[in-house]
PDB file of N, CA and C in Angstrom:
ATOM      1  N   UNK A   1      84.887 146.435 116.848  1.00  0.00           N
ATOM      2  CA  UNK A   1      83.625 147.114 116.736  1.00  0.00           C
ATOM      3  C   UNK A   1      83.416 147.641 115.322  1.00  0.00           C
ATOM      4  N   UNK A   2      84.591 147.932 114.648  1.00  0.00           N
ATOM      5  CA  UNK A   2      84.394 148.646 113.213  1.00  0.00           C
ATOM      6  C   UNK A   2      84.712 150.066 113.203  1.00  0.00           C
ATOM      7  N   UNK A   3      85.290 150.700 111.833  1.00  0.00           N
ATOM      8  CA  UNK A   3      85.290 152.242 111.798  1.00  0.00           C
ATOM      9  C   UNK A   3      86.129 152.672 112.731  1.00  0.00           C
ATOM     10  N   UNK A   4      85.868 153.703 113.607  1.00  0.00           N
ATOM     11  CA  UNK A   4      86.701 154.518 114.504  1.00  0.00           C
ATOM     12  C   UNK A   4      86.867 153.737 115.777  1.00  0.00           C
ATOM     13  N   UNK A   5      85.336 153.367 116.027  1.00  0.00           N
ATOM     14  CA  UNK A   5      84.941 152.555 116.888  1.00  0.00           C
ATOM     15  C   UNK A   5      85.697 151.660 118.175  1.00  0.00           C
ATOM     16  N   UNK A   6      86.429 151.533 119.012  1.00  0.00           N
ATOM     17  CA  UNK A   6      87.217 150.464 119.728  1.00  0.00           C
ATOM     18  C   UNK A   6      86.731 150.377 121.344  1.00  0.00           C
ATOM     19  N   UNK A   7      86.800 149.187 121.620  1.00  0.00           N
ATOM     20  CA  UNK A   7      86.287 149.188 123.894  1.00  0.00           C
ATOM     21  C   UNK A   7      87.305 148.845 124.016  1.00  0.00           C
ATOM     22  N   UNK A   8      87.683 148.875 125.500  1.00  0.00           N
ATOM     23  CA  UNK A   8      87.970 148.257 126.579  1.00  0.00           C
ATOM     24  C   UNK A   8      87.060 147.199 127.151  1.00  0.00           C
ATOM     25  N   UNK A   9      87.300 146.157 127.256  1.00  0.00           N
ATOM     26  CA  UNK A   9      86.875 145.011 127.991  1.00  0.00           C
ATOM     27  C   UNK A   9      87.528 144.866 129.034  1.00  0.00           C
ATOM     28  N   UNK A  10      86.426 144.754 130.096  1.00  0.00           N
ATOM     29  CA  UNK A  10      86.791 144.459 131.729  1.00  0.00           C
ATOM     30  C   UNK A  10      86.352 143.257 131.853  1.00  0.00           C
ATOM     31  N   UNK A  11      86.855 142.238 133.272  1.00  0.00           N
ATOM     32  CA  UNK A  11      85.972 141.667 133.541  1.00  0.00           C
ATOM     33  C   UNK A  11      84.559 142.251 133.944  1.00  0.00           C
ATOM     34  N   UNK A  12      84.523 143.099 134.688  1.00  0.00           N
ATOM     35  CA  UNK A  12      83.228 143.070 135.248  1.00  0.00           C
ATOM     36  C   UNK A  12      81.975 143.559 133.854  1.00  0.00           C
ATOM     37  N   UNK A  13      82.745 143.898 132.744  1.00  0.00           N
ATOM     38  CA  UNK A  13      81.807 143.965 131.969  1.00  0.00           C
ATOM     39  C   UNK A  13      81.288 142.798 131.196  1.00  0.00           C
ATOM     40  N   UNK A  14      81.940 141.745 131.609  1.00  0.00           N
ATOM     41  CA  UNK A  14      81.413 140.693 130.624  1.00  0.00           C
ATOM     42  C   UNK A  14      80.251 139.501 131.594  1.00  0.00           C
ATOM     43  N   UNK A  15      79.516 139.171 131.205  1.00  0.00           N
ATOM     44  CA  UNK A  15      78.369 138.271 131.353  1.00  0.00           C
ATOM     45  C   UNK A  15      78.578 137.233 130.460  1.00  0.00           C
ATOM     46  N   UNK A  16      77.662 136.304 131.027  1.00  0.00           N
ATOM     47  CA  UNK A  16      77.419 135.109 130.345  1.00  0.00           C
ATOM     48  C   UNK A  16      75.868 134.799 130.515  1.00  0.00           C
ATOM     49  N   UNK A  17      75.124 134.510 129.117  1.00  0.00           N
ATOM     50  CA  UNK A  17      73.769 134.181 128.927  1.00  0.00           C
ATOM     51  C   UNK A  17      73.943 132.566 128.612  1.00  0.00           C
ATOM     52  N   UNK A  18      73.742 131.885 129.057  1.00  0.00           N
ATOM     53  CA  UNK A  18      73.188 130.706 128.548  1.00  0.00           C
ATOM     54  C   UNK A  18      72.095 130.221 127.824  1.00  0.00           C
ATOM     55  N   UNK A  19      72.699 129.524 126.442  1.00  0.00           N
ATOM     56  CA  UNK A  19      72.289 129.108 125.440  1.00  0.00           C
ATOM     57  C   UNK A  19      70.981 128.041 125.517  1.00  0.00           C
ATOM     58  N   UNK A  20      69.813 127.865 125.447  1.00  0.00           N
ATOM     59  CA  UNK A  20      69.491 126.886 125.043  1.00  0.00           C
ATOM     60  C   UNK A  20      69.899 125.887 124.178  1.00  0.00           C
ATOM     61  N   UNK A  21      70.230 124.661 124.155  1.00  0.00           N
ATOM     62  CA  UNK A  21      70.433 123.601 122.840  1.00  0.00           C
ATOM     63  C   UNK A  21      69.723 123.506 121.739  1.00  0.00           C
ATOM     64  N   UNK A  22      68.686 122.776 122.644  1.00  0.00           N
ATOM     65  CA  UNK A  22      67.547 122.156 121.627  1.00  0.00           C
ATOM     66  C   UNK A  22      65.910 122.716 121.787  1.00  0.00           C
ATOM     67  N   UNK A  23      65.862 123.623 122.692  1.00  0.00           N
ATOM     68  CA  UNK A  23      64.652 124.274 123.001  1.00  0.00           C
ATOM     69  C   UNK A  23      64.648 125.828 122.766  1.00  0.00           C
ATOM     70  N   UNK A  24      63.854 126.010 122.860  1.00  0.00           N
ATOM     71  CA  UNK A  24      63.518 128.315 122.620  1.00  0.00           C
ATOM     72  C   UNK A  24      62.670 128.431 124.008  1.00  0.00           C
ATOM     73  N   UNK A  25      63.606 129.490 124.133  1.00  0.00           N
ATOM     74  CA  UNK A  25      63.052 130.096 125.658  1.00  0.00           C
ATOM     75  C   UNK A  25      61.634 130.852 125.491  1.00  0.00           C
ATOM     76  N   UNK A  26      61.279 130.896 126.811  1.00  0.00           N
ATOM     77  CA  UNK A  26      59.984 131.798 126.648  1.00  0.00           C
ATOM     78  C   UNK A  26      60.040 133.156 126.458  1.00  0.00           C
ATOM     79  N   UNK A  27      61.593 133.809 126.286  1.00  0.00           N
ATOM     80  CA  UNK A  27      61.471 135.164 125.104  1.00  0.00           C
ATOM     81  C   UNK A  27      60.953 136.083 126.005  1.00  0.00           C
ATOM     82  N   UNK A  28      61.625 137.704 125.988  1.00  0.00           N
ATOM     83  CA  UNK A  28      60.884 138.717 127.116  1.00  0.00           C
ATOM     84  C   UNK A  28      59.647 139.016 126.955  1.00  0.00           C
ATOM     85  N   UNK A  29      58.778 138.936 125.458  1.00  0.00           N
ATOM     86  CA  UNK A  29      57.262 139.301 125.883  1.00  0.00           C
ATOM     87  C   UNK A  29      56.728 138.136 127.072  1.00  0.00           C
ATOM     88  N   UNK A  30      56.890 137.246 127.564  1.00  0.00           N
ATOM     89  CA  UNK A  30      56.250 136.552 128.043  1.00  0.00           C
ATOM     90  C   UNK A  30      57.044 136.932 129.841  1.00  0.00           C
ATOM     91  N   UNK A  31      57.434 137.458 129.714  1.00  0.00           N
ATOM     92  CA  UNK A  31      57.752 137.757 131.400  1.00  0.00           C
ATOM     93  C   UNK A  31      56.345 138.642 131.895  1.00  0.00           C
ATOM     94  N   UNK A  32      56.017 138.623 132.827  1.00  0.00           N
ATOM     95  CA  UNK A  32      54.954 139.624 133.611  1.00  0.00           C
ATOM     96  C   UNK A  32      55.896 141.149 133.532  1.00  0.00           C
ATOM     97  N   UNK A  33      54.676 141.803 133.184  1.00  0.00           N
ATOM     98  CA  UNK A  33      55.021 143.139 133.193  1.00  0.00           C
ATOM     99  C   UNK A  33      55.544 143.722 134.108  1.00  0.00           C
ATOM    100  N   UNK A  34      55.185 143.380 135.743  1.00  0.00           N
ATOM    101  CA  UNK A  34      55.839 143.937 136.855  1.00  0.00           C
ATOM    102  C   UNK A  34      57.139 143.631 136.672  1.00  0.00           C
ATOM    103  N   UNK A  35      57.716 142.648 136.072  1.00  0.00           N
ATOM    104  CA  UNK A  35      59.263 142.427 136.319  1.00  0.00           C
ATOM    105  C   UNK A  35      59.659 142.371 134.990  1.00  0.00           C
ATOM    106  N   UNK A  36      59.129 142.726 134.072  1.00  0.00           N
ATOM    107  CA  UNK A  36      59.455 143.530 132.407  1.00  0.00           C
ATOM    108  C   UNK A  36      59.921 144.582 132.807  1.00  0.00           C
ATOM    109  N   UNK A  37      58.967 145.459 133.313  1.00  0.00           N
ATOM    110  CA  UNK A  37      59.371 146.970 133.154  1.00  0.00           C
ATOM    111  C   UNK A  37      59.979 147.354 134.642  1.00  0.00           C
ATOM    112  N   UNK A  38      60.391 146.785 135.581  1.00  0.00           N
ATOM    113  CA  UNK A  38      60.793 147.100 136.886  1.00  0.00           C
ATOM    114  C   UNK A  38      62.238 147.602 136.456  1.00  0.00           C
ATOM    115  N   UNK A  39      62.293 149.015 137.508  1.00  0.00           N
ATOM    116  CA  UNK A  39      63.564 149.893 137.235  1.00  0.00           C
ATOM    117  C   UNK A  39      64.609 149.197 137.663  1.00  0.00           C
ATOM    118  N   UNK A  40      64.490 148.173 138.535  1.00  0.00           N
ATOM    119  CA  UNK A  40      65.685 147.506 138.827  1.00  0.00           C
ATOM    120  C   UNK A  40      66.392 146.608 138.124  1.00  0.00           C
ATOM    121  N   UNK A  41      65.961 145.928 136.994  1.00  0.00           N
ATOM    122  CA  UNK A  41      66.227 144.968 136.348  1.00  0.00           C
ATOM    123  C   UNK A  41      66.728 145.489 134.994  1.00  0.00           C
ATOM    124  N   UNK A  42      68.056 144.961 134.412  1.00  0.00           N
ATOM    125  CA  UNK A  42      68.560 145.269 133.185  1.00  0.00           C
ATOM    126  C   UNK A  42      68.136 144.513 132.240  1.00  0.00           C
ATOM    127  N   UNK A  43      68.420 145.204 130.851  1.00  0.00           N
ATOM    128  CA  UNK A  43      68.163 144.382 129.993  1.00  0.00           C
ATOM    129  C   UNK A  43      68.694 143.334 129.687  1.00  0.00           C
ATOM    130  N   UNK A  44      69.739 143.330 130.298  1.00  0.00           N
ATOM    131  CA  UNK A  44      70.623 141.741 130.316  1.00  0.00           C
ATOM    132  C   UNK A  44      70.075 140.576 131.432  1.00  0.00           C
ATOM    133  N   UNK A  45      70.043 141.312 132.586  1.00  0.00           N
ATOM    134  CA  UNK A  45      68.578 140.229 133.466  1.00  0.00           C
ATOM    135  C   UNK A  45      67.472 139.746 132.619  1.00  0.00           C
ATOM    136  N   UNK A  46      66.428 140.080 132.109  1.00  0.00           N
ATOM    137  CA  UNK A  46      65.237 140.401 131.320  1.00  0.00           C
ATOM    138  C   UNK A  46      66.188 139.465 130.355  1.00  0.00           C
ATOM    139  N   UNK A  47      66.893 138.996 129.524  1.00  0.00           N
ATOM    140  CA  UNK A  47      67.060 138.049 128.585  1.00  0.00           C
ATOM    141  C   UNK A  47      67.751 137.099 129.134  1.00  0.00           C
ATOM    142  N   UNK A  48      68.196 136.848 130.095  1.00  0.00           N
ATOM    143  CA  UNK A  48      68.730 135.804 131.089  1.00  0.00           C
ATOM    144  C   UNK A  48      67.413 135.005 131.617  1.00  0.00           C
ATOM    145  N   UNK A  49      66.393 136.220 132.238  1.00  0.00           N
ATOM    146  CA  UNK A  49      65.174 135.276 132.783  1.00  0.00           C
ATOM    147  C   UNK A  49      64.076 134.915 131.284  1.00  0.00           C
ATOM    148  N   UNK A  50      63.733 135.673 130.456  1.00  0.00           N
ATOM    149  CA  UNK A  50      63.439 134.977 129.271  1.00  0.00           C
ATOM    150  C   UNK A  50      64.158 133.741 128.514  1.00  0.00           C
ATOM    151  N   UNK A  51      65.150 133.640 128.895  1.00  0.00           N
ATOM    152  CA  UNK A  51      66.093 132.404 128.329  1.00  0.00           C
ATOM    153  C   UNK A  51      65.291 131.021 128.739  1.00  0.00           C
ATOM    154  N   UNK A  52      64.887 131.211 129.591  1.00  0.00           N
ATOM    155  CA  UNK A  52      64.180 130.018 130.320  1.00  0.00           C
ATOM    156  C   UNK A  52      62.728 129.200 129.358  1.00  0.00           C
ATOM    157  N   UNK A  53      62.936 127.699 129.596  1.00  0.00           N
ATOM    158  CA  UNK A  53      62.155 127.075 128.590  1.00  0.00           C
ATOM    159  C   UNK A  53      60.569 127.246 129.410  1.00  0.00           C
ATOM    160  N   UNK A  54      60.161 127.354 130.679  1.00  0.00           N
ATOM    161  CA  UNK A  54      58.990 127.512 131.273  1.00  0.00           C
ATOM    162  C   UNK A  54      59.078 128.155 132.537  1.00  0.00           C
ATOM    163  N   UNK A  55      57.875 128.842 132.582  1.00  0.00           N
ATOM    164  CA  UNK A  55      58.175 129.089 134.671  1.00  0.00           C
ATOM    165  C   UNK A  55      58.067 128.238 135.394  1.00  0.00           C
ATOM    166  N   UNK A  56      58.148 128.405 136.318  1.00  0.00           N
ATOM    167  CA  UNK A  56      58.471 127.440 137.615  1.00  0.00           C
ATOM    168  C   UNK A  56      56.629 127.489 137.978  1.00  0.00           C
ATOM    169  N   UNK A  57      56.512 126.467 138.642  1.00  0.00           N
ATOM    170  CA  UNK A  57      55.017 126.048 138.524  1.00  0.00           C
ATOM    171  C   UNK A  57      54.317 126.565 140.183  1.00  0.00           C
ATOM    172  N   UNK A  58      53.529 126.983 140.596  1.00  0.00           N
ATOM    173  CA  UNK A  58      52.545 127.312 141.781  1.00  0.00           C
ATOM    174  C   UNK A  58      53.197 126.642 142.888  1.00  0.00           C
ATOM    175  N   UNK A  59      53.023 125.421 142.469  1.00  0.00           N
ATOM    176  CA  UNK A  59      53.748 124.856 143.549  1.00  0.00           C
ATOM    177  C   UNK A  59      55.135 124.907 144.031  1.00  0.00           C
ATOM    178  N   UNK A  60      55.991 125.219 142.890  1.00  0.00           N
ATOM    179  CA  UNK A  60      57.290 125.329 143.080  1.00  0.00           C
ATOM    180  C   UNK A  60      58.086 126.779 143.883  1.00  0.00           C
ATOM    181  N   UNK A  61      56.596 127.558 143.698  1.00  0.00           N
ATOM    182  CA  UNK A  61      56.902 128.951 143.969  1.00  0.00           C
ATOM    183  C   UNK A  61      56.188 129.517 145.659  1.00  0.00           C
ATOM    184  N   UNK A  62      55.292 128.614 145.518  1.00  0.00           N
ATOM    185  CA  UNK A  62      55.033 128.362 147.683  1.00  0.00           C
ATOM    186  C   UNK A  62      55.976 127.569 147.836  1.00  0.00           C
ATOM    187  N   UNK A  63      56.433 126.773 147.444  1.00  0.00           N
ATOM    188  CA  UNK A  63      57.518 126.094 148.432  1.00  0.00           C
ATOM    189  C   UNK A  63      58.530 126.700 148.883  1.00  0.00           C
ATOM    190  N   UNK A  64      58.590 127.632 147.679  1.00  0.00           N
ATOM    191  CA  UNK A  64      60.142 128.627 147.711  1.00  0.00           C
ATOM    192  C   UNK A  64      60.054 129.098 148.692  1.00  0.00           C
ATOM    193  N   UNK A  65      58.353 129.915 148.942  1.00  0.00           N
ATOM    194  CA  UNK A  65      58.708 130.862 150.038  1.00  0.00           C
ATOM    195  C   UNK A  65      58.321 130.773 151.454  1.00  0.00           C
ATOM    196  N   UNK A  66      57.792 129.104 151.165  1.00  0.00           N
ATOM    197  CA  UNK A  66      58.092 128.692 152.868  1.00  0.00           C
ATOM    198  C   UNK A  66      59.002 128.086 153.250  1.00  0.00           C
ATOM    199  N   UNK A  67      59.813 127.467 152.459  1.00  0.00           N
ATOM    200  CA  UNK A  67      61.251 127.514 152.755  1.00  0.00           C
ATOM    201  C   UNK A  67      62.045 128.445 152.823  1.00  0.00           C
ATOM    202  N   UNK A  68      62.108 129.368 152.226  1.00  0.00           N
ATOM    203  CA  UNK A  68      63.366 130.649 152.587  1.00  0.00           C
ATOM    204  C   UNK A  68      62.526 131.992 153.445  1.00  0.00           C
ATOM    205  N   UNK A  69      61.068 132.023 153.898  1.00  0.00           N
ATOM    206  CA  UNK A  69      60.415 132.833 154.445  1.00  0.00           C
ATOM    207  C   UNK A  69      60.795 133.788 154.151  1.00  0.00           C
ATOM    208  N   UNK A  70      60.292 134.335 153.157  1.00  0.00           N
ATOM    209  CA  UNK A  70      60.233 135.932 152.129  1.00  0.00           C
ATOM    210  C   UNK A  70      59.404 136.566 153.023  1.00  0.00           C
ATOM    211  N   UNK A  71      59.156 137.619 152.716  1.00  0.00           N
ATOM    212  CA  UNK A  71      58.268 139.126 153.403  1.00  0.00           C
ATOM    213  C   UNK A  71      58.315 140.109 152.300  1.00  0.00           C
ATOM    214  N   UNK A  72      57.145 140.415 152.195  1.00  0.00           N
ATOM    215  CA  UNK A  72      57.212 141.689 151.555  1.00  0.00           C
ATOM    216  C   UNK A  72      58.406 143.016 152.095  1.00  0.00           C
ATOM    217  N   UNK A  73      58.739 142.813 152.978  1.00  0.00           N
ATOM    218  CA  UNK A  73      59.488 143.673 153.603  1.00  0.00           C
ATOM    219  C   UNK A  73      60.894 143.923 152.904  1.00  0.00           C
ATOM    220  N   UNK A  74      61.619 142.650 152.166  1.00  0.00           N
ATOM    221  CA  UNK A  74      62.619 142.342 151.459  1.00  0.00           C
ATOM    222  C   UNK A  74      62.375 143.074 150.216  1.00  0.00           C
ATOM    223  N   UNK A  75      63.914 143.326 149.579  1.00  0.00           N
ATOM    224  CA  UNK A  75      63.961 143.893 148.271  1.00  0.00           C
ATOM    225  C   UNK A  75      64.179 142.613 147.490  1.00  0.00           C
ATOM    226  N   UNK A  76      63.065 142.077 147.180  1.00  0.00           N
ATOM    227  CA  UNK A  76      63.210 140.809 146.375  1.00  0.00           C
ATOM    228  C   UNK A  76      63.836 141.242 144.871  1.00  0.00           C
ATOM    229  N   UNK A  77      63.398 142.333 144.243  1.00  0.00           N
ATOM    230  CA  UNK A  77      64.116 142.794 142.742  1.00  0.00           C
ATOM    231  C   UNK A  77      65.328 142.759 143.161  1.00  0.00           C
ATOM    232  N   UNK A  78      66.129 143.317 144.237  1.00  0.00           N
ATOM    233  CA  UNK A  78      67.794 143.077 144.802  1.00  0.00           C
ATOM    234  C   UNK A  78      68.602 141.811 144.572  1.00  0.00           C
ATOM    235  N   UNK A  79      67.465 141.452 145.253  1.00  0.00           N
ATOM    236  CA  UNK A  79      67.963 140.033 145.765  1.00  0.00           C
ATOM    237  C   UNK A  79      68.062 138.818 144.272  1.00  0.00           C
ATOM    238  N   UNK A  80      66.845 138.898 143.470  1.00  0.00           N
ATOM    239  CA  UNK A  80      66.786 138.463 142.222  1.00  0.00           C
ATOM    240  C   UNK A  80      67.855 139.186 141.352  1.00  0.00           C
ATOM    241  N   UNK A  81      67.866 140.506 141.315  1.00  0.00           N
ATOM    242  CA  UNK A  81      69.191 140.599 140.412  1.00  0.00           C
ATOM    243  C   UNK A  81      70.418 140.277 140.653  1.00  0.00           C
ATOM    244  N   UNK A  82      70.792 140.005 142.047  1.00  0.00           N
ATOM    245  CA  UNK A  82      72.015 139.382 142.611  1.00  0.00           C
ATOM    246  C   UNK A  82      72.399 138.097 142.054  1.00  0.00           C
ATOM    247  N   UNK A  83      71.087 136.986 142.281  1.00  0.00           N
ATOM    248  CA  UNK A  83      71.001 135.852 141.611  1.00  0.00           C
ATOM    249  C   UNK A  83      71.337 135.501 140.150  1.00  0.00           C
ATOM    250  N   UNK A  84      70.662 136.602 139.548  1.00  0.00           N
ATOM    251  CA  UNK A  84      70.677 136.653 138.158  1.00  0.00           C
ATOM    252  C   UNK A  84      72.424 136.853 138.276  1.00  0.00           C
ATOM    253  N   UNK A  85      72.956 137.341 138.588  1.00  0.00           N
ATOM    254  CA  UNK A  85      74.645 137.779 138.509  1.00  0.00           C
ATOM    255  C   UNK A  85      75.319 136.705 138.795  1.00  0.00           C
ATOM    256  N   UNK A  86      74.945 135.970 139.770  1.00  0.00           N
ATOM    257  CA  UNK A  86      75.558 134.655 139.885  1.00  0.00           C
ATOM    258  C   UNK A  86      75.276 133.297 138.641  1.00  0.00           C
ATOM    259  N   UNK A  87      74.247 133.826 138.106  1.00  0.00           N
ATOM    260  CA  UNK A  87      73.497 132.753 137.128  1.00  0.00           C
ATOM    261  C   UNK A  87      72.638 132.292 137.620  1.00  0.00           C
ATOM    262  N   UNK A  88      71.450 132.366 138.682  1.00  0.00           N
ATOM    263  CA  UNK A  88      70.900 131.142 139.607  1.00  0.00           C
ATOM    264  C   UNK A  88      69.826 131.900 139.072  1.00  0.00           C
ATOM    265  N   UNK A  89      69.125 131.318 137.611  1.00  0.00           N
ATOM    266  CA  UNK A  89      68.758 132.385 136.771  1.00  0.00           C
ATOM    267  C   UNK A  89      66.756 131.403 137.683  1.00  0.00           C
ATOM    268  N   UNK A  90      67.115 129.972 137.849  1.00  0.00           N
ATOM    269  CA  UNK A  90      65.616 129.251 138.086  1.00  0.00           C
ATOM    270  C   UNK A  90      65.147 130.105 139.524  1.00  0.00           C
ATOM    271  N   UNK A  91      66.041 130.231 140.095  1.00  0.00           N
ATOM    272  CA  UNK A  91      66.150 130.787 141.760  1.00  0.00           C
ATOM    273  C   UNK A  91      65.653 132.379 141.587  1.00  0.00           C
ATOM    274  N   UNK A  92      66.408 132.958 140.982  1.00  0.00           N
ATOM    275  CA  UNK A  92      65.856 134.209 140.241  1.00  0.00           C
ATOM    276  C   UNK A  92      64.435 134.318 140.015  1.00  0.00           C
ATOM    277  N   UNK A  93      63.921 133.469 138.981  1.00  0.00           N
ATOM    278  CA  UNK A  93      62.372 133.359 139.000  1.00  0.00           C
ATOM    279  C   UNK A  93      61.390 133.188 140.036  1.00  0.00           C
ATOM    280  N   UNK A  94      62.327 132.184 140.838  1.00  0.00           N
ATOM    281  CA  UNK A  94      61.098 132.025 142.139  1.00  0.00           C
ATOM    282  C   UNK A  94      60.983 132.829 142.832  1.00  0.00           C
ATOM    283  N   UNK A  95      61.762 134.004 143.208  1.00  0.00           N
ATOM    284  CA  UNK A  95      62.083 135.326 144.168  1.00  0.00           C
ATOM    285  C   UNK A  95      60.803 135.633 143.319  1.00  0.00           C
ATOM    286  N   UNK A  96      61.022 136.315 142.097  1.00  0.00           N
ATOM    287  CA  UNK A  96      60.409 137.085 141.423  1.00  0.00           C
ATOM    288  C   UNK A  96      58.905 137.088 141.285  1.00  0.00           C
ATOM    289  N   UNK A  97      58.548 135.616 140.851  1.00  0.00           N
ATOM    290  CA  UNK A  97      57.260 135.426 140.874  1.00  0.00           C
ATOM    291  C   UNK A  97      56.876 135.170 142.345  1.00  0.00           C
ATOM    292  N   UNK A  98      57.181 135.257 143.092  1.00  0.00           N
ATOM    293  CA  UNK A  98      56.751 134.722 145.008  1.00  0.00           C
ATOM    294  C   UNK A  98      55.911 136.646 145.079  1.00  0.00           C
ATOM    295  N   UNK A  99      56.742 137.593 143.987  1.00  0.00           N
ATOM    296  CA  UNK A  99      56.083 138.812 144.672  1.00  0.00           C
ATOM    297  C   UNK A  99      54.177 139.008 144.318  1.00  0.00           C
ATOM    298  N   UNK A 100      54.138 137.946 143.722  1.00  0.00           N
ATOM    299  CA  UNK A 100      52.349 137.818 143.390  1.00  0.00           C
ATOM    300  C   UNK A 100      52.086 137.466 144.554  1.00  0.00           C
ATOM    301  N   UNK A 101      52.603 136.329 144.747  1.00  0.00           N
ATOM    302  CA  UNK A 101      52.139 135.721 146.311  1.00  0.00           C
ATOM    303  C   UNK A 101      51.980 136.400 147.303  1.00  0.00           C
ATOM    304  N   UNK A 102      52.634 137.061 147.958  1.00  0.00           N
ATOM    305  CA  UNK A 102      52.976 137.918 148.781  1.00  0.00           C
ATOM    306  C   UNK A 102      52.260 139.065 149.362  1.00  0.00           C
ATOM    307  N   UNK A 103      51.775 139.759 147.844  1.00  0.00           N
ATOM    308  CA  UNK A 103      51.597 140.953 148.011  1.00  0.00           C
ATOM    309  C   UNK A 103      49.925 140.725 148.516  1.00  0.00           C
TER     310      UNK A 103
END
């Protein structure tokens, strides 16, 4: 770290972001504000789901949720940050954006 400065490294403190190669992600200004500024989501989520080269498209995002039958009733921010922890960063998005749908 430098200076006085020294961590401890755990596992559970370490993450992994995946790199784009050859493309630039769509970057956190471009996330929707509901899931920019949502208290549930870290800033390490928020550059995991900005990492991404596009969103997932209308269609991709009803399918999601008539296949896995969401409800508003669900803590979809939960459930998306869970994802995000596993890496299932595309799966992540579709939770996320399904809460337009929904509501």
């Amino acid at each position: 770290m430098g200076g006085d400065w020294y961590a401890r490294i755990t596992p559970e403190a370490m993450f992994e972001v995946a790199k784009p190669t050859r493309t630039t992600g769509i970057g956190i200004d471009q996330i929707p504000e509901y899931i920019r500024f949502s208290k549930e989501l870290s800033g390490n989520d928020l550059g995991k789901l900005g990492n991404v080269e596009s969103l997932p498209s209308l269609e991709e995002i009803s399918n999601y949720i008539a296949d896995n039958q969401l409800g508003i009733s669900q803590n979809l921010f939960q459930n998306a940050k869970e994802l995000l922890e596993e890496n299932k960063v595309q799966e992540a998005w579709l939770i996320l954006l399904s809460m337009q749908k929904i509501d």
